[in-house]
PDB file of N, CA and C in Angstrom:
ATOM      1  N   UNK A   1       5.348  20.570 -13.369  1.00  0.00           N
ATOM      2  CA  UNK A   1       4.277  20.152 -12.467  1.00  0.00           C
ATOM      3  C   UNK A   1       2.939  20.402 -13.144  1.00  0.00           C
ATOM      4  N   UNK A   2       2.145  19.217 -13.138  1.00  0.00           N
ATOM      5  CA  UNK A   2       0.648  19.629 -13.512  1.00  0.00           C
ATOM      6  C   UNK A   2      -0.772  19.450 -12.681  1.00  0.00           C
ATOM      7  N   UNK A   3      -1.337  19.482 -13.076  1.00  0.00           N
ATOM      8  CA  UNK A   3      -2.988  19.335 -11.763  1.00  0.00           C
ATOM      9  C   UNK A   3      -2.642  17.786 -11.822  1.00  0.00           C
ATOM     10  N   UNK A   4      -2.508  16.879 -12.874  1.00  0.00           N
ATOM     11  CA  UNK A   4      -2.503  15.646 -12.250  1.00  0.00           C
ATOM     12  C   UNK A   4      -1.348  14.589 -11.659  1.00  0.00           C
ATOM     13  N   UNK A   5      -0.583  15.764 -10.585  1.00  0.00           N
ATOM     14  CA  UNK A   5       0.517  15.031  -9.982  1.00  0.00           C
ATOM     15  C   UNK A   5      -0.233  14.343  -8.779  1.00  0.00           C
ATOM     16  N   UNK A   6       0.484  13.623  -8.601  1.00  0.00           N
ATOM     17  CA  UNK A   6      -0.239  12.688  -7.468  1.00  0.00           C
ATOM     18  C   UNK A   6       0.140  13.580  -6.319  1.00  0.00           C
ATOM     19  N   UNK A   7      -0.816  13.328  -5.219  1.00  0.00           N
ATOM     20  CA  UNK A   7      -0.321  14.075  -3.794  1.00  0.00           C
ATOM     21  C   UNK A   7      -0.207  13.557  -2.435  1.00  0.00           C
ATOM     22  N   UNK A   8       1.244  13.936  -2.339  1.00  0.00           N
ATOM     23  CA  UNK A   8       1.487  12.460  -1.026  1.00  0.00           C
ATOM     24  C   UNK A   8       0.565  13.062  -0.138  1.00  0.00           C
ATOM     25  N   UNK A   9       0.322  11.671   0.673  1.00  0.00           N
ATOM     26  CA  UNK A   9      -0.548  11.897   1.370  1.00  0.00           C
ATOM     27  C   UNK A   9       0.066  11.721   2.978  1.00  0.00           C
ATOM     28  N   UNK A  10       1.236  12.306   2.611  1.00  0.00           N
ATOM     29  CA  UNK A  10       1.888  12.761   4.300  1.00  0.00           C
ATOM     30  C   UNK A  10       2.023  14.195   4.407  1.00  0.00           C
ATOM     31  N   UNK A  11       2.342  14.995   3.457  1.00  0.00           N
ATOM     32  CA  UNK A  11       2.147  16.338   3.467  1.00  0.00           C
ATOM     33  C   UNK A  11       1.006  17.138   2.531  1.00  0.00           C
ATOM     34  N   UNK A  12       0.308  16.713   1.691  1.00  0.00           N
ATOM     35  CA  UNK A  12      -0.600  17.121   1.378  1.00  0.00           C
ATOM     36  C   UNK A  12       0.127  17.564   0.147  1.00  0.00           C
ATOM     37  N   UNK A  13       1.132  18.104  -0.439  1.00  0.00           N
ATOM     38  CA  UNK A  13       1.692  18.491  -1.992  1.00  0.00           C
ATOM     39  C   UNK A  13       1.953  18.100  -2.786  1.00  0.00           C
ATOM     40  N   UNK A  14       1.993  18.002  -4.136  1.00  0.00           N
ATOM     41  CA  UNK A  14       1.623  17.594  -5.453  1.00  0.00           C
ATOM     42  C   UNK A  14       3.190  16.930  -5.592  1.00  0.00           C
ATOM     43  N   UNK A  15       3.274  15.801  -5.872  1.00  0.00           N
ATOM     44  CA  UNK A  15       4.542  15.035  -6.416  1.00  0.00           C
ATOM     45  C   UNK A  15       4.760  15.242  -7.601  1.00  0.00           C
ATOM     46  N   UNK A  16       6.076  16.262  -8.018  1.00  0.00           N
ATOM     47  CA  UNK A  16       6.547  16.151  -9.183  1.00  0.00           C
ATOM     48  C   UNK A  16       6.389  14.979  -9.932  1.00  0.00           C
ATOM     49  N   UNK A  17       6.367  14.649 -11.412  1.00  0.00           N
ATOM     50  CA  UNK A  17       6.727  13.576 -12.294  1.00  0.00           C
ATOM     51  C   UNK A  17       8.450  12.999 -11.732  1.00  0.00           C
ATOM     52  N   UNK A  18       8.660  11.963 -11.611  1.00  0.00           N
ATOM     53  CA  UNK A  18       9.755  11.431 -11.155  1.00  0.00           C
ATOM     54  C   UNK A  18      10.381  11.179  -9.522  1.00  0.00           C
ATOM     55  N   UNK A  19       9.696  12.686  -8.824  1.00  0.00           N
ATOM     56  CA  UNK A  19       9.864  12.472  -7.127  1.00  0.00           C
ATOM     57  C   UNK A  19       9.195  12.371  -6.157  1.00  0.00           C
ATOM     58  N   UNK A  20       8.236  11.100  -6.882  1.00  0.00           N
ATOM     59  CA  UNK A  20       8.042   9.896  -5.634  1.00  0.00           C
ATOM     60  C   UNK A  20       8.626   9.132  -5.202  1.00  0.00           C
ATOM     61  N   UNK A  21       8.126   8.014  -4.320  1.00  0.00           N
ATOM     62  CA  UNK A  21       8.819   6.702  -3.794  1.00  0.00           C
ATOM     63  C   UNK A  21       7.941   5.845  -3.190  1.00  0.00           C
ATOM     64  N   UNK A  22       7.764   4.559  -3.725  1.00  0.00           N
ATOM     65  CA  UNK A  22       6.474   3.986  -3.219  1.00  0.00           C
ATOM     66  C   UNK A  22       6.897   3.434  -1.598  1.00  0.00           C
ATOM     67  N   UNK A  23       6.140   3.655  -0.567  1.00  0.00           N
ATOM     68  CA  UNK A  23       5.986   3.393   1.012  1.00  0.00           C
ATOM     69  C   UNK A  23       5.306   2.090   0.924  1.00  0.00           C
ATOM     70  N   UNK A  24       5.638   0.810   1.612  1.00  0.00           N
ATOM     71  CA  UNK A  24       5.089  -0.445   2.024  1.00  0.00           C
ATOM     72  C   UNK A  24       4.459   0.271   3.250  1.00  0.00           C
ATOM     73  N   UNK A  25       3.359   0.337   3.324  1.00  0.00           N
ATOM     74  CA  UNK A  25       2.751   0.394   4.868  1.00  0.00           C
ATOM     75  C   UNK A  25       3.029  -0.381   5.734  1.00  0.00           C
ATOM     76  N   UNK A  26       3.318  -1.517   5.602  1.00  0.00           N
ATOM     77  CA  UNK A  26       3.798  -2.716   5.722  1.00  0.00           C
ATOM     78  C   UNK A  26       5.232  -3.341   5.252  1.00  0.00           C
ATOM     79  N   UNK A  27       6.082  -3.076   6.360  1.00  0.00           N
ATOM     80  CA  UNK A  27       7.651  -3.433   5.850  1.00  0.00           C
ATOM     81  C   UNK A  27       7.592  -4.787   4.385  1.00  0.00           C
ATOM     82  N   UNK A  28       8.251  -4.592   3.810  1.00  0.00           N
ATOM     83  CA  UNK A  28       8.621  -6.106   2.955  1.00  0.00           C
ATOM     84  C   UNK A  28       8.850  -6.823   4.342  1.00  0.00           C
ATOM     85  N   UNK A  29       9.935  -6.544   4.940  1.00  0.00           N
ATOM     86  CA  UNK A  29      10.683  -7.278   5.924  1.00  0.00           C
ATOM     87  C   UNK A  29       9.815  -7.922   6.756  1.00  0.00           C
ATOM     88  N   UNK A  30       8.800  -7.403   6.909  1.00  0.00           N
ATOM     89  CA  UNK A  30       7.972  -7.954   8.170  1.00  0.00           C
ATOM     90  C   UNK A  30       6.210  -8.351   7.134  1.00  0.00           C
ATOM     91  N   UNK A  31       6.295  -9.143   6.300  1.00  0.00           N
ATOM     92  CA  UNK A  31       5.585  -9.215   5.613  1.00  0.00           C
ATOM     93  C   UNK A  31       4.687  -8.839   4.327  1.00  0.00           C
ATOM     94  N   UNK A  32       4.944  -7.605   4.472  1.00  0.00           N
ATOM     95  CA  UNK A  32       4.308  -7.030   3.647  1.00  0.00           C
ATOM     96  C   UNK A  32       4.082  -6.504   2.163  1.00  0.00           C
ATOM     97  N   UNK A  33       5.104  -7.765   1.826  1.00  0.00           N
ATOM     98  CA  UNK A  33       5.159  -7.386   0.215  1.00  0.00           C
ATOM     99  C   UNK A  33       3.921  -7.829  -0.506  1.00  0.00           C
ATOM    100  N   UNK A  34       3.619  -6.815  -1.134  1.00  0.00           N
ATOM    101  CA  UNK A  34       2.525  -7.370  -1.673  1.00  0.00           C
ATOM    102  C   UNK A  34       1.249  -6.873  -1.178  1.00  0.00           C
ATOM    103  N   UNK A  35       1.563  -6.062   0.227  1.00  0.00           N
ATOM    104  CA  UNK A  35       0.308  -5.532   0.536  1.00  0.00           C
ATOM    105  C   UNK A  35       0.439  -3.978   0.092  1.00  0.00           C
ATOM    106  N   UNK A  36      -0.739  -3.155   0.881  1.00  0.00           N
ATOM    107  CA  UNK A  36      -0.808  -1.542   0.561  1.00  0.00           C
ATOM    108  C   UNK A  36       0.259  -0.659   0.570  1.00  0.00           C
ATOM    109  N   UNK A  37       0.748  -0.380  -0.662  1.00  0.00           N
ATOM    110  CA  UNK A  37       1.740   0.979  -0.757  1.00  0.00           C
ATOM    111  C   UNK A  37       0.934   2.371  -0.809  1.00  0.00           C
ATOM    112  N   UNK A  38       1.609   3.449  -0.347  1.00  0.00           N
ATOM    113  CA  UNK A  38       1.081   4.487  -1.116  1.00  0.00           C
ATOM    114  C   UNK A  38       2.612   5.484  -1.611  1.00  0.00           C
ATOM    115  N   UNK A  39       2.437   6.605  -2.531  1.00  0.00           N
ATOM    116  CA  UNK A  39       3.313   7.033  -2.704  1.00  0.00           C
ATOM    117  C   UNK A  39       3.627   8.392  -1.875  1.00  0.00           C
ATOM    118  N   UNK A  40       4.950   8.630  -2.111  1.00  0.00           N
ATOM    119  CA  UNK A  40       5.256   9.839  -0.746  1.00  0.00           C
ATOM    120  C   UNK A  40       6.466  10.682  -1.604  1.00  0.00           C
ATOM    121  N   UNK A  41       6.481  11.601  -1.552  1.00  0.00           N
ATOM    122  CA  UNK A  41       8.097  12.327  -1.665  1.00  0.00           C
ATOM    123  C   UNK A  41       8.563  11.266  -1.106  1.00  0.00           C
ATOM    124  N   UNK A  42      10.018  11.459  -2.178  1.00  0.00           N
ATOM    125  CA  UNK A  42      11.001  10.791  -1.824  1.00  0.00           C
ATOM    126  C   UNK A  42      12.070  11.603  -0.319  1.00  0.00           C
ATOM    127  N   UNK A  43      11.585  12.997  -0.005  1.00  0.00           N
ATOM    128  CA  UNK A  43      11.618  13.113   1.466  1.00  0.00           C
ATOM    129  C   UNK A  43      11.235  12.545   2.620  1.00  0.00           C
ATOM    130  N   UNK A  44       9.986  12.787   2.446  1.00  0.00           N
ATOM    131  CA  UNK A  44       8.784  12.330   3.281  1.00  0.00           C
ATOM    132  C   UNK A  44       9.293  10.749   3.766  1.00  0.00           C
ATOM    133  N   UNK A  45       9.393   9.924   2.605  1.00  0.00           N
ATOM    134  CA  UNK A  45       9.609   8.575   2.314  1.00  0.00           C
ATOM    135  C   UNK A  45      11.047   8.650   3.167  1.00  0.00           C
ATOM    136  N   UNK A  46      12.280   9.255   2.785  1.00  0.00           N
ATOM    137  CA  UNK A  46      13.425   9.123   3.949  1.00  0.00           C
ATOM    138  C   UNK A  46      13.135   9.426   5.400  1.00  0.00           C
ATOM    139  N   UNK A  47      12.168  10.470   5.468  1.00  0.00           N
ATOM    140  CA  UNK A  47      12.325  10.737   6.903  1.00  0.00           C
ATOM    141  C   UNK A  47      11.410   9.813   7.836  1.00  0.00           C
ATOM    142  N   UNK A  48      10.396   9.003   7.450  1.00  0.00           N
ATOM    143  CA  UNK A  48       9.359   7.785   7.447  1.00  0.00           C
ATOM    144  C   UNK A  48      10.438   7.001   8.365  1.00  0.00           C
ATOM    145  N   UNK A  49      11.657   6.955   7.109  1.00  0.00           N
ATOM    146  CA  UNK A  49      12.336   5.238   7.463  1.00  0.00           C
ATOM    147  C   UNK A  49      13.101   6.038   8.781  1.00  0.00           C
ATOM    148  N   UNK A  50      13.812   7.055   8.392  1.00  0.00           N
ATOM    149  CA  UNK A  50      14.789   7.788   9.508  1.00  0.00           C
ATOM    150  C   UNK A  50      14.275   8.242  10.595  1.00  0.00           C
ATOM    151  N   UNK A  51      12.889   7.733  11.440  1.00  0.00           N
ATOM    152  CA  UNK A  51      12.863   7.845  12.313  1.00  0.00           C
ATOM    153  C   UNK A  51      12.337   6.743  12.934  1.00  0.00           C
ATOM    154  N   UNK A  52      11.266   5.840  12.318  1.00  0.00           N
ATOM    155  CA  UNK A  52      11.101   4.555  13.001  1.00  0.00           C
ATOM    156  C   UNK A  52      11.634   3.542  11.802  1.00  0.00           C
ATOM    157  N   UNK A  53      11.609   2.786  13.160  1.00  0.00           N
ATOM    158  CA  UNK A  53      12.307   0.991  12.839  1.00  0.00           C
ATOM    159  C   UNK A  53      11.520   0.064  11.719  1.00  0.00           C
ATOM    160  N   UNK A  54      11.899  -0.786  10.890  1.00  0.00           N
ATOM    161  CA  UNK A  54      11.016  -1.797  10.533  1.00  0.00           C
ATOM    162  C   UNK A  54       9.753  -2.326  11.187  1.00  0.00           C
ATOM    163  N   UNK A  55      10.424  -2.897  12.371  1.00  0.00           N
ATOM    164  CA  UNK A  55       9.260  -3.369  13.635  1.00  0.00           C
ATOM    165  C   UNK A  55       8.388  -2.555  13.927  1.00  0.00           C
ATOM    166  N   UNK A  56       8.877  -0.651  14.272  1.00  0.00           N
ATOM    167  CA  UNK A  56       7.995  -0.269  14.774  1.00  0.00           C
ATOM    168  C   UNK A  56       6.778   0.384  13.405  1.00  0.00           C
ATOM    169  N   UNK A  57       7.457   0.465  12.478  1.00  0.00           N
ATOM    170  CA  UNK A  57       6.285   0.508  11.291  1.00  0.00           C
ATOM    171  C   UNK A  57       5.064  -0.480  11.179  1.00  0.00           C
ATOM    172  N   UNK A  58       5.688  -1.476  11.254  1.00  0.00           N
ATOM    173  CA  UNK A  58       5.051  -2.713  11.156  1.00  0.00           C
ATOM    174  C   UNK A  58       3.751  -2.782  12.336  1.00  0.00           C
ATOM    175  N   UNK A  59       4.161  -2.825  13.510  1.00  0.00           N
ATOM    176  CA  UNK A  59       3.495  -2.908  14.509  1.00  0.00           C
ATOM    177  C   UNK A  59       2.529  -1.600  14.837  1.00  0.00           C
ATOM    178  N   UNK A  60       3.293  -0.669  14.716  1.00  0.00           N
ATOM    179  CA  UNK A  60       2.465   0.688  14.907  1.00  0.00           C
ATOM    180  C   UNK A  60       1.682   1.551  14.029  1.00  0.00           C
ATOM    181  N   UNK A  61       2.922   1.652  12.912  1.00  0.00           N
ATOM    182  CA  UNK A  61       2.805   2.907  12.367  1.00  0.00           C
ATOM    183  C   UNK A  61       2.432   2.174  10.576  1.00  0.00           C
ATOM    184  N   UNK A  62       1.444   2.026  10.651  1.00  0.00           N
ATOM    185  CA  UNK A  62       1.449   0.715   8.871  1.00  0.00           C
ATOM    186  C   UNK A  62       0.381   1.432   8.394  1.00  0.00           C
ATOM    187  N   UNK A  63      -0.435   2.824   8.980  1.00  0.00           N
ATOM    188  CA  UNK A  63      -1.205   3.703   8.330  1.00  0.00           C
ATOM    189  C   UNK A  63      -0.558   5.165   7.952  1.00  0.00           C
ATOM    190  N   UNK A  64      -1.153   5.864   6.980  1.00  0.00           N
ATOM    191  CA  UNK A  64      -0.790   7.308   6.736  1.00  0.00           C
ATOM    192  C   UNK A  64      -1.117   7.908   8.259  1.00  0.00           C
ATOM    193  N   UNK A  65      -2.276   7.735   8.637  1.00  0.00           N
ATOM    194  CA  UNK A  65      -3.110   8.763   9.729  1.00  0.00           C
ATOM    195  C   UNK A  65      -2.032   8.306  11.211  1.00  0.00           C
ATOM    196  N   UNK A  66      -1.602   7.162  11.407  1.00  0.00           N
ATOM    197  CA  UNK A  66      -0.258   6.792  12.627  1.00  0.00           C
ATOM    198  C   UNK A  66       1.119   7.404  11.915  1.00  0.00           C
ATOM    199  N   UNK A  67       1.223   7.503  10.903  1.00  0.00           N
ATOM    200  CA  UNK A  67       2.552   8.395  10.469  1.00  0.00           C
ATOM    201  C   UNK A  67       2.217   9.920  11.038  1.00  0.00           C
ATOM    202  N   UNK A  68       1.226  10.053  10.183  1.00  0.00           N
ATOM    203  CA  UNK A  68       1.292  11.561  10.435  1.00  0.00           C
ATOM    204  C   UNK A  68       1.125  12.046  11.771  1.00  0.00           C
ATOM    205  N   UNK A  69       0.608  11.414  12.781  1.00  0.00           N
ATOM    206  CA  UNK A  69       0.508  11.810  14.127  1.00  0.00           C
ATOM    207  C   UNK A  69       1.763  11.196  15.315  1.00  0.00           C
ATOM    208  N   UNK A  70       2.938  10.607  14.261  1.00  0.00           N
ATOM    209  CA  UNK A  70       3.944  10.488  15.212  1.00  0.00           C
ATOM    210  C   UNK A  70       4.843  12.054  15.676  1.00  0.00           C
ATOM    211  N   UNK A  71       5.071  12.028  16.709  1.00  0.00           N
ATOM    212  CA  UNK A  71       5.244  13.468  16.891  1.00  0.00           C
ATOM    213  C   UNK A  71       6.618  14.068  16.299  1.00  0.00           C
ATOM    214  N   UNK A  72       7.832  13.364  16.349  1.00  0.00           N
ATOM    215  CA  UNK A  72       8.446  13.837  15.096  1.00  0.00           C
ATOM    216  C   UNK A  72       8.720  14.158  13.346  1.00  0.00           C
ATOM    217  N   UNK A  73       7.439  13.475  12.930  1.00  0.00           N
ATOM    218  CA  UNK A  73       7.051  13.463  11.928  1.00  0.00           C
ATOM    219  C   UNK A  73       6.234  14.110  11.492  1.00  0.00           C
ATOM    220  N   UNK A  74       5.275  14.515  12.616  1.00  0.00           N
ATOM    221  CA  UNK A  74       4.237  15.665  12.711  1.00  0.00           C
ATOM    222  C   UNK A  74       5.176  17.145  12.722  1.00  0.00           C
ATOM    223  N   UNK A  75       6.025  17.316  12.900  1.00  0.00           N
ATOM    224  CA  UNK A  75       7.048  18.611  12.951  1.00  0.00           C
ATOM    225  C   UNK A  75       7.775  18.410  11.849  1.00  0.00           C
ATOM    226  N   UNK A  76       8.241  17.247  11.239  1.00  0.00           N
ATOM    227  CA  UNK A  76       8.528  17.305   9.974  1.00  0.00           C
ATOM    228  C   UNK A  76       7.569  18.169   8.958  1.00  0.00           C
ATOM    229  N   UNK A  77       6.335  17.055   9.161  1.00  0.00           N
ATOM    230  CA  UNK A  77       5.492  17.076   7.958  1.00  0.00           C
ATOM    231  C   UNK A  77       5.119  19.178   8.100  1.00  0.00           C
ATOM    232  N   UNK A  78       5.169  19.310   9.240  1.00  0.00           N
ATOM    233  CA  UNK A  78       4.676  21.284   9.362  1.00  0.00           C
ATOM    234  C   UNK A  78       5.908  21.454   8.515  1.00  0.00           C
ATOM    235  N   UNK A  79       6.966  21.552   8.955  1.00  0.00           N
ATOM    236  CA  UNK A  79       8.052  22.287   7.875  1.00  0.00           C
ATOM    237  C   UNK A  79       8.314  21.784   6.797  1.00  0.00           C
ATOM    238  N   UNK A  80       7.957  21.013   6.170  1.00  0.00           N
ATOM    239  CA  UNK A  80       7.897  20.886   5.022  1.00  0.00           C
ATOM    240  C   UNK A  80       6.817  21.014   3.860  1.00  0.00           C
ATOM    241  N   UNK A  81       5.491  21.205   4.878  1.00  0.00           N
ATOM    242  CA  UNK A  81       4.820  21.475   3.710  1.00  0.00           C
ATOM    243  C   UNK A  81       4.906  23.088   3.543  1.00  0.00           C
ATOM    244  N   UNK A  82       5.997  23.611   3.869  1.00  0.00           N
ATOM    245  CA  UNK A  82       6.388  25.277   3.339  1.00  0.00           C
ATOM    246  C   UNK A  82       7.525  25.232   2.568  1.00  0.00           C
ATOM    247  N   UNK A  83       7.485  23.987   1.802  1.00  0.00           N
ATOM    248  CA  UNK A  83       9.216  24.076   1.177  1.00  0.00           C
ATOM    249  C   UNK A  83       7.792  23.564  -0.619  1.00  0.00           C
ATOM    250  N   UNK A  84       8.645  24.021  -1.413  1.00  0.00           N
ATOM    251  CA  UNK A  84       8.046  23.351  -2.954  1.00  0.00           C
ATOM    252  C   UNK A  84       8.048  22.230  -3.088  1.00  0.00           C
ATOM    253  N   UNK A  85       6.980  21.786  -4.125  1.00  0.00           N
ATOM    254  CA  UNK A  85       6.496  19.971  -4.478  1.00  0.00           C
ATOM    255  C   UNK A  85       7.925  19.302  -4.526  1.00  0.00           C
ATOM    256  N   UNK A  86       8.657  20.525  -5.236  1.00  0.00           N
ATOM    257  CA  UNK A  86      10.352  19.703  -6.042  1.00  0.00           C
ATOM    258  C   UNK A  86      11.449  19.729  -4.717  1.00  0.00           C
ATOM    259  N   UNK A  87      11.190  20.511  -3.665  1.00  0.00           N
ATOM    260  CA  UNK A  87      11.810  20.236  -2.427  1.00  0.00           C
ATOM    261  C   UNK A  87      12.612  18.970  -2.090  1.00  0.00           C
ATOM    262  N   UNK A  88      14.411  18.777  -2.181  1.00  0.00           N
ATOM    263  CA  UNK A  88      15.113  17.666  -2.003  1.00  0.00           C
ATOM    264  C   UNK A  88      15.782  17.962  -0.834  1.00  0.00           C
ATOM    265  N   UNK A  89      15.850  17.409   0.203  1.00  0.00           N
ATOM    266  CA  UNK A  89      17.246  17.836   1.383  1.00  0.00           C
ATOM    267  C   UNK A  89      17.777  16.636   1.965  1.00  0.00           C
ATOM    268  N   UNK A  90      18.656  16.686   2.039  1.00  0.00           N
ATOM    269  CA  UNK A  90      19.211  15.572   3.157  1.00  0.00           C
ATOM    270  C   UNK A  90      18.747  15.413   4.346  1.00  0.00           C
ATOM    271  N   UNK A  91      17.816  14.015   4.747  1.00  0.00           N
ATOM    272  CA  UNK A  91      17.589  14.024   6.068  1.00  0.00           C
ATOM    273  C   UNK A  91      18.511  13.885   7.218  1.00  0.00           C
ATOM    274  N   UNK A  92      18.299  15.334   8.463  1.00  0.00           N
ATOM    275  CA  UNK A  92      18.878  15.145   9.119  1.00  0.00           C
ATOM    276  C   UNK A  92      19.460  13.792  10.108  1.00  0.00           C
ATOM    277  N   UNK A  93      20.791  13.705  10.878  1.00  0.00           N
ATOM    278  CA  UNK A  93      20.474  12.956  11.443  1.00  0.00           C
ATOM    279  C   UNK A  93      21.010  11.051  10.729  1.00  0.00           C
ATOM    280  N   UNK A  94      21.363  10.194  11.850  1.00  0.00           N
ATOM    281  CA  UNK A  94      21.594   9.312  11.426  1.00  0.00           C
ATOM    282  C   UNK A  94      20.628   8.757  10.854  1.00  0.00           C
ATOM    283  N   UNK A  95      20.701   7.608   9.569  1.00  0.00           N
ATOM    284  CA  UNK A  95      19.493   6.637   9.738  1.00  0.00           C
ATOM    285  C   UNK A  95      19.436   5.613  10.524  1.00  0.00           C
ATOM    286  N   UNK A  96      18.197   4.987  10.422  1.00  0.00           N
ATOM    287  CA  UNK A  96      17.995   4.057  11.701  1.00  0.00           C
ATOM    288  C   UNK A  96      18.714   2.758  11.529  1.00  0.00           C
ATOM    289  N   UNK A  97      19.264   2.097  12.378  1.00  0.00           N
ATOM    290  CA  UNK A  97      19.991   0.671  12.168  1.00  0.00           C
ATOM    291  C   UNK A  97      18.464  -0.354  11.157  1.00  0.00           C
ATOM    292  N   UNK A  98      19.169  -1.056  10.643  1.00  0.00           N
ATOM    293  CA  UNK A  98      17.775  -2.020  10.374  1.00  0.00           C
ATOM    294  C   UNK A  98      17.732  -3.243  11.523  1.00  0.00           C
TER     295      UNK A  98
END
């Protein structure tokens, strides 16, 4: 890890070299290829998809600042920003149908 790891900007901690994952703010599915990504742990980034839908990304949640204030994600994002940058776990829980 060095000062110039990028830092997702759902939990605030420094992304190892290799464990990111770029976020469509904007589903592909629902248009948005091609528009604003940002990058996230590749946690962060599972638990994003594993709790809302394509649609409801799309429609609702297509900013960092509507992620971070969804309320299960907001209890994510607290416990995890006490785990390390290199932090991997299996997200709980089914994923969401597409």
């Amino acid at each position: 890890m060095t000062n110039s790891d990028p830092i997702c900007p759902l939990c605030d901690r420094p992304i190892p070299h290799g464990g990111g994952s770029l976020h469509h703010l904007i589903p592909k599915l629902k248009g948005g290829k091609g528009g604003p990504t940002v990058l996230l742990h590749q946690i962060c980034h599972k638990e994003v998809h594993a709790t809302l839908s394509e649609a409801e990304l799309a429609r609702s949640f297509n900013t960092v600042e509507a992620l971070r204030a969804h309320p299960r994600l907001e209890k994510f994002l607290n416990w995890v920003r006490k785990r390390p940058p290199g932090f991997r776990s299996k997200v709980p829980g089914k994923r969401r149908g597409r």
